[in-house]
C-alpha atoms as a PDB file:
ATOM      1  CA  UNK A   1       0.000   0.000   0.000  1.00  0.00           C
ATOM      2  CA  UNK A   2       1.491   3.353  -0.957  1.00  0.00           C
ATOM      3  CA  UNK A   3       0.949   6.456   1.461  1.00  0.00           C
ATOM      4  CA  UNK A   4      -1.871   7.989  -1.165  1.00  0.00           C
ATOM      5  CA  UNK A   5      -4.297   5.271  -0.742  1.00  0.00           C
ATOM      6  CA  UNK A   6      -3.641   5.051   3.409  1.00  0.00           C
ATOM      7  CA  UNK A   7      -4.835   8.691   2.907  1.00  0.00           C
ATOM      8  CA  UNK A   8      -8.054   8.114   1.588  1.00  0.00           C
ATOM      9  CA  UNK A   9      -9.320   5.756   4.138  1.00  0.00           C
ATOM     10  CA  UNK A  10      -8.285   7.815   6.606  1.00  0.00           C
ATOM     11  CA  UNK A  11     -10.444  10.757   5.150  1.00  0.00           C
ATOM     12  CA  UNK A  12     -13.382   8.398   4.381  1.00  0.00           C
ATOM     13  CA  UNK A  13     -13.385   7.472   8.387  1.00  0.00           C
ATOM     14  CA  UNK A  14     -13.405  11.406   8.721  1.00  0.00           C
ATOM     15  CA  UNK A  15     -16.225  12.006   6.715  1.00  0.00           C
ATOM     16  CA  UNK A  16     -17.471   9.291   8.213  1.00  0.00           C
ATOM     17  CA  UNK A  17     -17.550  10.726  11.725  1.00  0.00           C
ATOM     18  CA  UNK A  18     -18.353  14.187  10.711  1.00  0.00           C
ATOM     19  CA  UNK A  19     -21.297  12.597   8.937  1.00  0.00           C
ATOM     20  CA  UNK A  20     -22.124  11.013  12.184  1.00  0.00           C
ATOM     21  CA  UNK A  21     -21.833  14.136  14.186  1.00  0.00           C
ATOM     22  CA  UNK A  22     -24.134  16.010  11.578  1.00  0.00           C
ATOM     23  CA  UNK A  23     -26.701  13.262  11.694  1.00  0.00           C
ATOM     24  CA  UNK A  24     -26.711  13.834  15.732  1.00  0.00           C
ATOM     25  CA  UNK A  25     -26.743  17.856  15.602  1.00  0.00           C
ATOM     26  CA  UNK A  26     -29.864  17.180  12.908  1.00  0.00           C
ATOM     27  CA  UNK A  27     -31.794  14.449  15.205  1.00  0.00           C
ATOM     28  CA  UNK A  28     -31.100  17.077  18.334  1.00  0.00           C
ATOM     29  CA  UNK A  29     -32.702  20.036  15.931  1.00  0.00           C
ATOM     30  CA  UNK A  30     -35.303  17.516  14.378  1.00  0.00           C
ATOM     31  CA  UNK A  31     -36.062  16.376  18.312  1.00  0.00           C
ATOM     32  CA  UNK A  32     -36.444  20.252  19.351  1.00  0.00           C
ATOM     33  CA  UNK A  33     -38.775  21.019  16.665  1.00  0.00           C
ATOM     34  CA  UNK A  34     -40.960  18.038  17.231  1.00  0.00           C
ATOM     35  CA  UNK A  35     -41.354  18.851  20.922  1.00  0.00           C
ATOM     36  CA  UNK A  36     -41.910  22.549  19.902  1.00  0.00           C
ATOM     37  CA  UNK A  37     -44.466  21.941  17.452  1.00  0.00           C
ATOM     38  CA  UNK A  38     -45.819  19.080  20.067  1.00  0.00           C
ATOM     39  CA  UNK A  39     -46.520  21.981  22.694  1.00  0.00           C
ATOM     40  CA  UNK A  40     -47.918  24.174  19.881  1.00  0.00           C
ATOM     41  CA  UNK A  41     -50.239  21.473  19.758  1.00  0.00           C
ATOM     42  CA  UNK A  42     -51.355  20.712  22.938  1.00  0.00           C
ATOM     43  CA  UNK A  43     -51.559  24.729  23.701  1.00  0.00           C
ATOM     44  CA  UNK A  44     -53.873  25.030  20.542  1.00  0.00           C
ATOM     45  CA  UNK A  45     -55.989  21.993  21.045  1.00  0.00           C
ATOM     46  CA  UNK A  46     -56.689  22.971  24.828  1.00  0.00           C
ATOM     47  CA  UNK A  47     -57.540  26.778  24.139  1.00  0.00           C
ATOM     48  CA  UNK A  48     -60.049  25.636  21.669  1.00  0.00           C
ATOM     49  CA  UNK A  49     -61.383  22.925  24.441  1.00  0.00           C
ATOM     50  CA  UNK A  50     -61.735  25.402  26.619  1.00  0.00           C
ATOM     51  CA  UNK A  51     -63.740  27.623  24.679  1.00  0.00           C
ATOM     52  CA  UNK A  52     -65.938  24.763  23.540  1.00  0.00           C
ATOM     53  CA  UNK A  53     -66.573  23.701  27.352  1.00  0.00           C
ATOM     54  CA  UNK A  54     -67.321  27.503  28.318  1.00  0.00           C
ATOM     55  CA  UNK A  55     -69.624  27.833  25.203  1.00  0.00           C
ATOM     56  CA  UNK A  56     -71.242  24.661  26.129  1.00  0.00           C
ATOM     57  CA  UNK A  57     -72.015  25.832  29.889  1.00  0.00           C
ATOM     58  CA  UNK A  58     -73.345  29.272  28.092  1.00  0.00           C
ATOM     59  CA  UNK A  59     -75.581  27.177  25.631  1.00  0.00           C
ATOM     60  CA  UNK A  60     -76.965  25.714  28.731  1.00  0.00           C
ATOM     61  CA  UNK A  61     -77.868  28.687  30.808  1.00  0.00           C
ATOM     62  CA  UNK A  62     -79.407  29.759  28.068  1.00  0.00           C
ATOM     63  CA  UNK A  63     -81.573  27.077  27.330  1.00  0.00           C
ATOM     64  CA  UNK A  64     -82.551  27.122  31.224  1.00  0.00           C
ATOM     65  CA  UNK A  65     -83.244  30.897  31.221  1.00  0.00           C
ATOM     66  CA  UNK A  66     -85.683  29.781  27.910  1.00  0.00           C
ATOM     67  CA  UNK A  67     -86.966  26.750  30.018  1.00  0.00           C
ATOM     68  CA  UNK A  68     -87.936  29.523  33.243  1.00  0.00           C
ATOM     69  CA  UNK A  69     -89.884  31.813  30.504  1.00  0.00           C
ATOM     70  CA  UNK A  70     -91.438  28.965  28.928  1.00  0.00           C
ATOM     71  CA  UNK A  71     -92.532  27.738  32.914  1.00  0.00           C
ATOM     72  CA  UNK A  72     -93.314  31.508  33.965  1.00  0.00           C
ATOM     73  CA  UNK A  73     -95.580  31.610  31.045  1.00  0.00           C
ATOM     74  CA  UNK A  74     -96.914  28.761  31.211  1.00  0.00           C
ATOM     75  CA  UNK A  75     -97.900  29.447  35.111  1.00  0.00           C
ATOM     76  CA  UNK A  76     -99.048  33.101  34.458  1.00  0.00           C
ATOM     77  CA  UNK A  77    -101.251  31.652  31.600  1.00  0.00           C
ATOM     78  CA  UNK A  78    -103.227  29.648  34.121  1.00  0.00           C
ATOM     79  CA  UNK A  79    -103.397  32.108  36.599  1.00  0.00           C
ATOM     80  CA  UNK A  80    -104.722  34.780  34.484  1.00  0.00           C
ATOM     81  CA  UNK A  81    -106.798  32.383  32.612  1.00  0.00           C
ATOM     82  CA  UNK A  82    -108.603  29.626  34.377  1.00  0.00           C
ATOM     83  CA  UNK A  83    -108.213  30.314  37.667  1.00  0.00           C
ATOM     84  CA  UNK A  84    -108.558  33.416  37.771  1.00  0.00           C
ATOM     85  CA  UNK A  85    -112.236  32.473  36.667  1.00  0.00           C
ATOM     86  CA  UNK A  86    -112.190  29.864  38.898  1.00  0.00           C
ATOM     87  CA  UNK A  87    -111.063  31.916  41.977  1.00  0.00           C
ATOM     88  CA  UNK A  88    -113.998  34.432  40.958  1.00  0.00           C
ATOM     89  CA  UNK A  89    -116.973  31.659  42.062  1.00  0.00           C
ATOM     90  CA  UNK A  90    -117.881  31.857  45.220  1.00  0.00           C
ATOM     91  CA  UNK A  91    -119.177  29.375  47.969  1.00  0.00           C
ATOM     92  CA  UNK A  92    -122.559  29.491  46.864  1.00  0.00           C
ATOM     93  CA  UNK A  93    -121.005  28.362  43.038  1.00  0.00           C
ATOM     94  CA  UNK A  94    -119.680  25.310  43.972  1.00  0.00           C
ATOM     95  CA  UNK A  95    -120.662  22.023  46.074  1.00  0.00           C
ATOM     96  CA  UNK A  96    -117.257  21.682  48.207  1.00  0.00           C
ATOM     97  CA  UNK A  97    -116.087  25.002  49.647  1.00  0.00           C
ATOM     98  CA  UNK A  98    -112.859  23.429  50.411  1.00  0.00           C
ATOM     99  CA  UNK A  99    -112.004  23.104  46.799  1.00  0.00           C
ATOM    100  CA  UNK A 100    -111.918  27.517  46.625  1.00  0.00           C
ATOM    101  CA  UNK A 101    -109.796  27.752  49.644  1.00  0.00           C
ATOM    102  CA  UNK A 102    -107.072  25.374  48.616  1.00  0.00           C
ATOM    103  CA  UNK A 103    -107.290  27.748  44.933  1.00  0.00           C
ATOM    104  CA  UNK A 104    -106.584  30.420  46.976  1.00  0.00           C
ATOM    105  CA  UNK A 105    -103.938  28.738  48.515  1.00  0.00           C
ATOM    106  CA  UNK A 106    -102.587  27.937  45.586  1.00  0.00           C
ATOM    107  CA  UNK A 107    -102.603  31.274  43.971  1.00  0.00           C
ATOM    108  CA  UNK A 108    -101.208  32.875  46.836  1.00  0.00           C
ATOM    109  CA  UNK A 109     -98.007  30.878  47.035  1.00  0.00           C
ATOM    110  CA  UNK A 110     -94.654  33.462  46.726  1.00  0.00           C
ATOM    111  CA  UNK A 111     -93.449  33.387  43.618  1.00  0.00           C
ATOM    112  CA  UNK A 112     -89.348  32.800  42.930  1.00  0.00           C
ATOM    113  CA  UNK A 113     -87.841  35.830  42.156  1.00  0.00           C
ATOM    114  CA  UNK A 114     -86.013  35.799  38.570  1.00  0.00           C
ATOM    115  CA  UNK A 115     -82.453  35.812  38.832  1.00  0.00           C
ATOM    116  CA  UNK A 116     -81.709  35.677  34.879  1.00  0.00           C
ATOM    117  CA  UNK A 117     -78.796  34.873  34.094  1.00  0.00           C
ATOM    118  CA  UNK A 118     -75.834  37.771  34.983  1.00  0.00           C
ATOM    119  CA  UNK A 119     -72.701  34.984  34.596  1.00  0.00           C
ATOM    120  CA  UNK A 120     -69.365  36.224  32.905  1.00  0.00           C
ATOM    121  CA  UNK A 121     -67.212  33.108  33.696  1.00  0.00           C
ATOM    122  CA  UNK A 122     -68.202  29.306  33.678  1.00  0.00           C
ATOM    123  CA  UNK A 123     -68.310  29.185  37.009  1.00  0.00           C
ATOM    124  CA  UNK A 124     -71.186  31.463  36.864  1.00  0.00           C
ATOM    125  CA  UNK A 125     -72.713  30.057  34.300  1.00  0.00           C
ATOM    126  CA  UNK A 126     -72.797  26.627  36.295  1.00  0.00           C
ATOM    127  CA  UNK A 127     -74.099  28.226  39.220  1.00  0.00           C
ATOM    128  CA  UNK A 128     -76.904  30.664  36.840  1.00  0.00           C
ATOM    129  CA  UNK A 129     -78.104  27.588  35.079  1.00  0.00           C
ATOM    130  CA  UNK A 130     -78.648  25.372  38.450  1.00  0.00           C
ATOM    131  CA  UNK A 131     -80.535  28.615  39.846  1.00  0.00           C
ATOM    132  CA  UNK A 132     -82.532  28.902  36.519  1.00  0.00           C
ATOM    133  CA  UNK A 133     -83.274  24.611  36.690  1.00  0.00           C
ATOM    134  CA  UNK A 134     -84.390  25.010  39.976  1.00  0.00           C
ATOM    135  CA  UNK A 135     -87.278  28.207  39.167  1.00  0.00           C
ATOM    136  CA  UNK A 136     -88.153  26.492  36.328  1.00  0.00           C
ATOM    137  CA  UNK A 137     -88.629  22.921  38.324  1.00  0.00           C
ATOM    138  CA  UNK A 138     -90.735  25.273  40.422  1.00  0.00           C
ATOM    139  CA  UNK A 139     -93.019  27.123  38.166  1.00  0.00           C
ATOM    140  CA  UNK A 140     -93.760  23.418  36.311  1.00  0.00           C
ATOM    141  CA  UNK A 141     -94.810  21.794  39.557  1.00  0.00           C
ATOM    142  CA  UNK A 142     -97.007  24.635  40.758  1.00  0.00           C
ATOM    143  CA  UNK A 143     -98.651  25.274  37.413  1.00  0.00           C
ATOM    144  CA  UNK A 144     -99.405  21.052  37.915  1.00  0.00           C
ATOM    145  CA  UNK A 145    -100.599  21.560  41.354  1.00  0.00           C
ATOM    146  CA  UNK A 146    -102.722  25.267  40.491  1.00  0.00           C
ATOM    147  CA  UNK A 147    -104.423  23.263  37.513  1.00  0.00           C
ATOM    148  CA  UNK A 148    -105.316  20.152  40.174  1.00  0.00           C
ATOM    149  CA  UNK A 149    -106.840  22.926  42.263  1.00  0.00           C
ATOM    150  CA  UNK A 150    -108.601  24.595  39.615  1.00  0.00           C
ATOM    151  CA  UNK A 151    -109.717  21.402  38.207  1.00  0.00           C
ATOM    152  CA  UNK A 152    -111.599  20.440  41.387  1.00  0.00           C
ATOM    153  CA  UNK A 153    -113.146  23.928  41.702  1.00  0.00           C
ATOM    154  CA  UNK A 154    -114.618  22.810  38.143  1.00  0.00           C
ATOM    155  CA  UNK A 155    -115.324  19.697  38.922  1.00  0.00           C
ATOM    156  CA  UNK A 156    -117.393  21.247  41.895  1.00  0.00           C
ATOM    157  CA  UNK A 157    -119.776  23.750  40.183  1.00  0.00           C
ATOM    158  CA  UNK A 158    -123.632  23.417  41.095  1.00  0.00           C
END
């Protein structure tokens, strides 16, 4: 072997090595983008599931601030309606008195005062739409209870 072609395997294993040092500085850059655009991810994915949660708990105090009108209505309907023309007989109208004083019980329950819904955060809007679930829970079950009461009034007429 002559001193020329020594050289050259020497400089191959040289290239060799510096292509092996390149190929770890790239895997270390490749790695650090990854991870960057990993994070990017994540960040992106949970801003956007955050704002879909917080629109969700907004979608639903609005649909329970719709469910209290639609109750309230629904109440002040019968009141003004039927038993108001109910509560107008009087003892002489109908067989069992009893039957006009539990309508007047009825109709002078205290009605839940309407909170609406004031929430800027989730947390309020959590806390607004259990308030707004629990009026409208209570307007359905004393419009039920105000039409059993003006149903036996009816049901009593001479």
């Amino acid at each position: 072997m002559s001193a020329g072609q020594q050289a050259v395997p020497a400089n191959n294993a040289n290239n060799a090595s510096n292509e092996g040092a390149q190929k770890k500085h790239m895997s270390k850059a490749a790695v650090a983008i990854i991870a960057v655009v990993v994070v990017a991810i994540i960040v992106v994915a949970g801003v956007f599931g955050f704002r879909a949660y917080s629109d969700a708990q907004y979608n639903n105090a609005v649909a329970a601030s719709e469910n209290v009108r639609n109750a309230t209505n629904d109440y002040n309907n019968l009141v003004n309606g039927d038993a108001s023309e109910a509560a107008a007989l009087t003892k002489k109208d109908v067989k069992d008195a009893s039957t006009l004083d539990a309508l007047n019980k009825e109709l002078s329950v205290e009605l839940p005062v309407y909170e609406g819904c004031v929430a800027d955060d989730t947390a309020g809007f959590k806390s607004a739409t259990a308030k707004l679930n629990e009026q409208a829970d209570w307007y359905k079950a004393y419009t039920q209870s105000l039409q059993k009461a003006v149903d036996a009034v009816n049901a009593s007429k001479k």
